[in-house]
Protein backbone atom coordinates (compact mmCIF):
# COMPACT_ATOMS: atom_id res chain seq x y z
CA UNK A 1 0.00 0.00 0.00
CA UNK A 2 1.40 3.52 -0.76
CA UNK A 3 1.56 6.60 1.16
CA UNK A 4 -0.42 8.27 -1.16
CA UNK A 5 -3.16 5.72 -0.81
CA UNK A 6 -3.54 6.07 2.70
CA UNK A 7 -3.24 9.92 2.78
CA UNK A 8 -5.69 10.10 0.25
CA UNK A 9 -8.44 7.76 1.66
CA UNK A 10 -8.23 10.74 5.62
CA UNK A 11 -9.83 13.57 6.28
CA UNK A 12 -7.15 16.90 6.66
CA UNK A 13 -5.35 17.38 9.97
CA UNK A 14 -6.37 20.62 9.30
CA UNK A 15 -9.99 20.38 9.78
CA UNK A 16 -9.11 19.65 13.44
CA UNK A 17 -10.90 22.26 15.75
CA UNK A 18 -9.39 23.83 19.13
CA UNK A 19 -10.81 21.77 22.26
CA UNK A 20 -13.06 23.73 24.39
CA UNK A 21 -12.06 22.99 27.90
CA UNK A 22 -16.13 24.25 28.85
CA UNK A 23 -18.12 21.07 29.90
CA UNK A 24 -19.39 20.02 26.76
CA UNK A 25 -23.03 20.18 26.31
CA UNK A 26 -23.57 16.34 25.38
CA UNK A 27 -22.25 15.54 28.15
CA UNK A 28 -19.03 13.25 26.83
CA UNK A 29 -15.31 14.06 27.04
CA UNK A 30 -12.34 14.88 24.74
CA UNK A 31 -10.04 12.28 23.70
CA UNK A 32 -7.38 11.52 21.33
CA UNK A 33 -5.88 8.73 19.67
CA UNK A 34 -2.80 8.34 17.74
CA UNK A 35 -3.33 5.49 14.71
CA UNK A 36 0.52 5.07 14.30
CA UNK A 37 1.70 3.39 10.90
CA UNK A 38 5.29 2.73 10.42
CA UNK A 39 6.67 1.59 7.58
CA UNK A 40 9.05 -1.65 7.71
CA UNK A 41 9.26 -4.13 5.01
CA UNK A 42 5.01 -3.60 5.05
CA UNK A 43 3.54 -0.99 6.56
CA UNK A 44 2.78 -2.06 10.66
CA UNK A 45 -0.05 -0.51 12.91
CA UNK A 46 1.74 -0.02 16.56
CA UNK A 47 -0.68 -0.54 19.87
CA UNK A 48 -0.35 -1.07 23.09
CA UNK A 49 -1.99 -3.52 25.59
CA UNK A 50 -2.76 -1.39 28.73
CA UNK A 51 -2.35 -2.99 32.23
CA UNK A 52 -4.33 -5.04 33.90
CA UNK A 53 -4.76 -2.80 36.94
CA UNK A 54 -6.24 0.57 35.38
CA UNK A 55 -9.58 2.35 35.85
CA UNK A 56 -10.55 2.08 32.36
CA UNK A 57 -10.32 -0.89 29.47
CA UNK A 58 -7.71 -2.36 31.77
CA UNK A 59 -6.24 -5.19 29.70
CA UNK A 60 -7.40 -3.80 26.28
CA UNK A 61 -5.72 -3.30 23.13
CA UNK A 62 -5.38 0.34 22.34
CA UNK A 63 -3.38 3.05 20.33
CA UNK A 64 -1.70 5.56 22.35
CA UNK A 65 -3.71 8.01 23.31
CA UNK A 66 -6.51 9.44 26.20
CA UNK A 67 -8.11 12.32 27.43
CA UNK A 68 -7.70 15.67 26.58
CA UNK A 69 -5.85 17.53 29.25
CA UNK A 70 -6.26 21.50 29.77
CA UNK A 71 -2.61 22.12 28.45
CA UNK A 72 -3.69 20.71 24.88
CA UNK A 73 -5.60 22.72 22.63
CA UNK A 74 -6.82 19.96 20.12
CA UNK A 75 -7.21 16.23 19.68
CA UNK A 76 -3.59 16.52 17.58
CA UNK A 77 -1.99 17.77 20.74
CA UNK A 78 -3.67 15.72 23.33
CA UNK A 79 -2.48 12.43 20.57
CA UNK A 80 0.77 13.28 20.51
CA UNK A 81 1.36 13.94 24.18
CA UNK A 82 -0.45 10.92 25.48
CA UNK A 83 1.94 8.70 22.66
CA UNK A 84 5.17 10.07 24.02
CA UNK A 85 3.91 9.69 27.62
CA UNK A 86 2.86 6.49 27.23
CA UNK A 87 5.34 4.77 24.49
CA UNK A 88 8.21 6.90 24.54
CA UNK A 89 7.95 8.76 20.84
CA UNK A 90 8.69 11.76 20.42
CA UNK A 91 6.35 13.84 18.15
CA UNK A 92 8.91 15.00 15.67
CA UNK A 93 9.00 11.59 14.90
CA UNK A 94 5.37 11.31 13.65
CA UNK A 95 4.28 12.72 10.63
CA UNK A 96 0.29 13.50 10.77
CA UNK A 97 -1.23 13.17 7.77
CA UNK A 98 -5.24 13.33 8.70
CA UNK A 99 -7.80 12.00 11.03
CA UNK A 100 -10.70 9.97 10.60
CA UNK A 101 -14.21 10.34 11.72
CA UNK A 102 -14.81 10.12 15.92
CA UNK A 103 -15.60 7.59 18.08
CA UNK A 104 -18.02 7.64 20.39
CA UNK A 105 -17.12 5.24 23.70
CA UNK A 106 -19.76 3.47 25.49
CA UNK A 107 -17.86 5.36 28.46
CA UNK A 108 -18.93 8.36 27.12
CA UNK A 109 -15.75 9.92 25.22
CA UNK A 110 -15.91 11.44 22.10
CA UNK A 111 -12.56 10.00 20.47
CA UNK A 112 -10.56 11.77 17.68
CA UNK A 113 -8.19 8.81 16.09
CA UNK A 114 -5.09 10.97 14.32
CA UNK A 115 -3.11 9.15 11.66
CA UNK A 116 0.47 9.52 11.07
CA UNK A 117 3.50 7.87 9.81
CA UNK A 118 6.13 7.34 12.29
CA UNK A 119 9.23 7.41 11.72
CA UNK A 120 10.60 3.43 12.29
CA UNK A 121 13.82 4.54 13.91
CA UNK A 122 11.79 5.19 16.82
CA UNK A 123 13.04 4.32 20.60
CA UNK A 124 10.18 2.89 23.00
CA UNK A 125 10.20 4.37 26.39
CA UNK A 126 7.18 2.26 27.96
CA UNK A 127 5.10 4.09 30.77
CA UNK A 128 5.27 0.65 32.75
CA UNK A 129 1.97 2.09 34.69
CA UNK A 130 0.01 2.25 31.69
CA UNK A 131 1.30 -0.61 29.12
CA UNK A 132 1.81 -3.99 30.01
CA UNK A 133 3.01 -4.79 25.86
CA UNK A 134 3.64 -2.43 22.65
CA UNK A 135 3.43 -4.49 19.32
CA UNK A 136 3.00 -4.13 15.33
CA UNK A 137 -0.03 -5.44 13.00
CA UNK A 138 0.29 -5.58 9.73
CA UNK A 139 -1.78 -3.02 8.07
CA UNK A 140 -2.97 -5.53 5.48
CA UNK A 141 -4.01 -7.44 8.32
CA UNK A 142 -5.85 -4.70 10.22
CA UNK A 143 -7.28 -3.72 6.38
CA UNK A 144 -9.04 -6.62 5.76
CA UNK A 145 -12.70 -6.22 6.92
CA UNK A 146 -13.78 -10.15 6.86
CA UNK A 147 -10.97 -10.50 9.45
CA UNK A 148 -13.00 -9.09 11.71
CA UNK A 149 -15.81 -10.74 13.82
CA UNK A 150 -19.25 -8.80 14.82
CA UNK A 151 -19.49 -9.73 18.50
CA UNK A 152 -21.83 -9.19 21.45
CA UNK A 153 -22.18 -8.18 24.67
CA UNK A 154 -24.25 -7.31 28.31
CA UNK A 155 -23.25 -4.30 29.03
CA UNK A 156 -25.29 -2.15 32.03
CA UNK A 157 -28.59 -4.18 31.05
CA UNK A 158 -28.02 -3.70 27.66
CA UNK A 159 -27.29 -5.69 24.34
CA UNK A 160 -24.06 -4.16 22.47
CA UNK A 161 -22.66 -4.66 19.49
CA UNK A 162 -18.59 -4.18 19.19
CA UNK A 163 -16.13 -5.65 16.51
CA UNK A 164 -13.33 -8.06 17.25
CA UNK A 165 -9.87 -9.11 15.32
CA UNK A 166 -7.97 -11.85 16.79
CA UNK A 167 -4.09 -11.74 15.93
CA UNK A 168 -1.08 -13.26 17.47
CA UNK A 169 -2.98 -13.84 20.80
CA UNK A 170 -4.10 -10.48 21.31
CA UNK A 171 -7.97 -9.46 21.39
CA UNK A 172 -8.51 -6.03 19.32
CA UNK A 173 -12.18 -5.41 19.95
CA UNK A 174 -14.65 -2.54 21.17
CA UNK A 175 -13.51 1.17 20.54
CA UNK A 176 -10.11 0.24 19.44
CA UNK A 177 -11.74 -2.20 16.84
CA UNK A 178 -14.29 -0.31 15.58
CA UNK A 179 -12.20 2.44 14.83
CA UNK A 180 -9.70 0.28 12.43
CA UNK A 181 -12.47 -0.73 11.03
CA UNK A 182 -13.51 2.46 9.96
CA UNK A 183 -10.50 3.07 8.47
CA UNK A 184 -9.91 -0.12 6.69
CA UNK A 185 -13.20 0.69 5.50
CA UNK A 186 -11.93 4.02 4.01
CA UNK A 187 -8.62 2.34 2.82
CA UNK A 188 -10.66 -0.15 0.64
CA UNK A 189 -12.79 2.51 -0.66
CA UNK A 190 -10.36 4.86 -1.90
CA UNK A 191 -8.45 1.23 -3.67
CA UNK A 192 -11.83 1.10 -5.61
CA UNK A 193 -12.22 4.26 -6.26
């Protein structure tokens, strides 16, 4: 797959807006997510599997990434702080090249995934608190939409619906999954296009 096809399938990094910092009026929260691609012999999606002991998704596969803090004034910010904090690279290292459409968390966050290209001469520098593992998918893995399973759940009473990918012994499902969906979605569209 070539740069050019991935760039071309995102929306701008430009049409990011400012966070407001004001409680929002729907009631959710800011959040940020970096979808990090590097490019080895194929290009690789890097996420993390966060530790078994923490408030939220403890266990789950995620990208780096989290809520917005007051010191960031958009989701591009808050995605690129949260990935050094939690995996160690640095953001002149990434190269954003859009975002795709939010995500909207069962635990009410309203998630902004960012896409960039990282550079693969990257250190890690694991936040040991937050990530118990950091590994690589191929992106023509994580492309492929009949990879992934339609799953469901109990969740508070209620019947949910979430996606799942198996790979290598690691579950990708809920947020995290329905997200690269999304964008393998947009990948194969712009292929056929």
């Amino acid at each position: 797959m070539k740069r050019e096809h991935i760039i071309q399938c995102l929306e701008p990094a430009a049409s990011l807006e400012c966070w407001s910092h004001q409680k929002r009026e729907d009631g959710l929260r800011n959040a940020a997510v970096l979808i990090p691609l590097v490019e080895r012999d194929e290009w690789q999606v890097l996420l993390t599997k966060r530790t078994d002991h923490l408030n939220h998704h403890a266990g789950q596969v995620s990208f780096p990434g989290g809520r917005a803090d007051a010191v960031d004034v958009s989701p591009l910010h808050t995605a690129l702080r949260e990935t050094e904090e939690e995996v160690g690279i640095q953001p002149e290292l990434i190269e954003i090249i859009g975002v795709i459409e939010p995500f909207l968390t069962v635990t009410d966050f309203n998630v902004v995934p960012v896409v960039g290209f990282v550079q693969p001469s990257f250190t890690l520098d694991i936040d040991e608190f937050e990530v118990a593992d950091v590994f690589e998918v191929p992106l023509s893995i994580l492309a492929d939409q009949s990879r992934y399973q339609k799953r469901e759940i109990l969740w508070q009473g209620e019947k949910r619906a979430y996606w799942e990918l198996m790979h290598n012994g690691f579950q990708i499902w809920g947020a995290t999954a329905a997200m690269l969906y999304a964008f393998a979605g947009r990948l194969n569209a712009t292929r056929q296009g």
